[in-house]
Protein backbone atom coordinates (compact mmCIF):
# COMPACT_ATOMS: atom_id res chain seq x y z
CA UNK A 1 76.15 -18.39 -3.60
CA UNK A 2 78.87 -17.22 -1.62
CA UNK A 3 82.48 -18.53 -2.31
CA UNK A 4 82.33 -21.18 1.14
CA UNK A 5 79.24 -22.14 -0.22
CA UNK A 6 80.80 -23.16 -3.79
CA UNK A 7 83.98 -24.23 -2.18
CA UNK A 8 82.43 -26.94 -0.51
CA UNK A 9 79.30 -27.68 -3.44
CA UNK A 10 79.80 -31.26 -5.12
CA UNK A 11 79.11 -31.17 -8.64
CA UNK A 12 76.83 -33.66 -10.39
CA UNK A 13 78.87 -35.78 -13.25
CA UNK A 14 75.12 -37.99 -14.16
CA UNK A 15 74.87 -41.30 -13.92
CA UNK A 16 77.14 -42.85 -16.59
CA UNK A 17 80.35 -40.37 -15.17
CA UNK A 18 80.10 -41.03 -11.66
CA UNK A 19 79.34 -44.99 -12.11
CA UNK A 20 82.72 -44.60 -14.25
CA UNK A 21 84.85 -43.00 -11.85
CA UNK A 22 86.85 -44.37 -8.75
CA UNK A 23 86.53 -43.13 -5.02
CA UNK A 24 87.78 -40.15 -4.81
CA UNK A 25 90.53 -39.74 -2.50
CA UNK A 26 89.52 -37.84 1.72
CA UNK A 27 91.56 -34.63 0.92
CA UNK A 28 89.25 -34.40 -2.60
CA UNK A 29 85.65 -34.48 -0.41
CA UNK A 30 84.21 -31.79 0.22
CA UNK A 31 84.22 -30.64 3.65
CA UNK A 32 80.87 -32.32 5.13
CA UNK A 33 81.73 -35.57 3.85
CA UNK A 34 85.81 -35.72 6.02
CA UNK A 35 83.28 -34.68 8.93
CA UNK A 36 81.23 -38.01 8.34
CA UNK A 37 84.10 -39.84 8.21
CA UNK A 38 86.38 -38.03 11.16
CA UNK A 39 82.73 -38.54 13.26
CA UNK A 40 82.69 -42.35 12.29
CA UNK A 41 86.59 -42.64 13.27
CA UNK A 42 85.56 -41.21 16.77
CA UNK A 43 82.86 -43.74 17.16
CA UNK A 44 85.32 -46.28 18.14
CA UNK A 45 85.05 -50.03 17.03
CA UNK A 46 81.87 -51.60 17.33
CA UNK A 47 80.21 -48.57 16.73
CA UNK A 48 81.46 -48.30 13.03
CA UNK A 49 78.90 -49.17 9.57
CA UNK A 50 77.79 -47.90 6.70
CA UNK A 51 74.56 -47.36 7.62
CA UNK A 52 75.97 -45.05 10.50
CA UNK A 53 78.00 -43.20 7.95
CA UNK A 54 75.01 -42.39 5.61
CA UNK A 55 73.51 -40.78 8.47
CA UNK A 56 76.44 -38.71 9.37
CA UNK A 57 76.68 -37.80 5.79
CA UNK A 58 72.42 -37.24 5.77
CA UNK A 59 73.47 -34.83 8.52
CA UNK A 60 76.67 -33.18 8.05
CA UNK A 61 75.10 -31.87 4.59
CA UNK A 62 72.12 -30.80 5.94
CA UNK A 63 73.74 -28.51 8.27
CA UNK A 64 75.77 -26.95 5.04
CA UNK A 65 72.88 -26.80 2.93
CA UNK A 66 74.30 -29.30 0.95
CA UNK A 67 73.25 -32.30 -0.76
CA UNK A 68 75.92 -35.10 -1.26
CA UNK A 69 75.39 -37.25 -4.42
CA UNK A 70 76.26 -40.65 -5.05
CA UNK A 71 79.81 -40.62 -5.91
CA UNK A 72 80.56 -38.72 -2.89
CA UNK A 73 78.80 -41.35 -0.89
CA UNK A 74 79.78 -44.14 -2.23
CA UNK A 75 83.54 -42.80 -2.16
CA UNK A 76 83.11 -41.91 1.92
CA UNK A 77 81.91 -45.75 1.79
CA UNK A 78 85.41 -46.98 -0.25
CA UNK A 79 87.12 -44.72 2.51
CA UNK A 80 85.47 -46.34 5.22
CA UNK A 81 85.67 -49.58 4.51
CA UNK A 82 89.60 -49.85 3.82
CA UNK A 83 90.33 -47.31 6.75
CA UNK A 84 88.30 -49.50 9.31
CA UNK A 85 88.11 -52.60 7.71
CA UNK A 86 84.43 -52.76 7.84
CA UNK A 87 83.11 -56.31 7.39
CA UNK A 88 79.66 -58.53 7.15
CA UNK A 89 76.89 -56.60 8.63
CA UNK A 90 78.96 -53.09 9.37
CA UNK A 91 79.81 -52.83 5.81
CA UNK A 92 76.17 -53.55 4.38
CA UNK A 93 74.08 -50.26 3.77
CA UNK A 94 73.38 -48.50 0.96
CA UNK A 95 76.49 -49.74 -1.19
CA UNK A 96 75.33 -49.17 -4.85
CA UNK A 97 78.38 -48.10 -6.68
CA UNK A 98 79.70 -51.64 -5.49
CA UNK A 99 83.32 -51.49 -6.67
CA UNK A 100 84.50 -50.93 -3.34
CA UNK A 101 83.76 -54.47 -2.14
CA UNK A 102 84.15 -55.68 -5.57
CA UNK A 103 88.31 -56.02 -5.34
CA UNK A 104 88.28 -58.12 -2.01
């Protein structure tokens, strides 16, 4: 693996870690995911959601040769929804860490 490669690798923590753990903070992701969200940001209103943001991530990995797991994901959700205030149908998608609507 060479050392960009394993700088930007996310680590798996199972099921029972990552379920366990809060978002993790944008300068913590690894470098595909603050592409997602910088993408999403340039979107402009209107054109913000989750479900948009899952693709970005589905593609900003792929070019890496990557593969984000769930804590990442659901922590680029967190980020999204308190940065843009995502709401009602924008903020459904593939939520399924849930504690980042649970607090509101």
């Amino acid at each position: 693996m060479t050392s960009i490669t394993a700088s930007l690798s996310t680590q798996s923590h199972g099921s029972t870690a990552t379920s366990m753990r809060g978002p993790e903070p944008f300068q913590h992701l690894p470098l595909p995911a603050k592409c997602a969200i910088e993408y999403l940001d340039a979107q402009g209103y209107g054109n913000r959601s989750i479900a948009r943001l899952n693709g970005y991530l589905e593609h900003y990995f792929r070019v890496y040769g990557l593969a984000c797991d769930e804590h990442i994901r659901a922590s680029c959700h967190h980020i999204a929804v308190c940065r843009f205030g995502l709401t009602g149908a924008d903020a459904e998608g593939d939520t399924s860490m849930g504690w980042h609507t649970a607090n509101k």
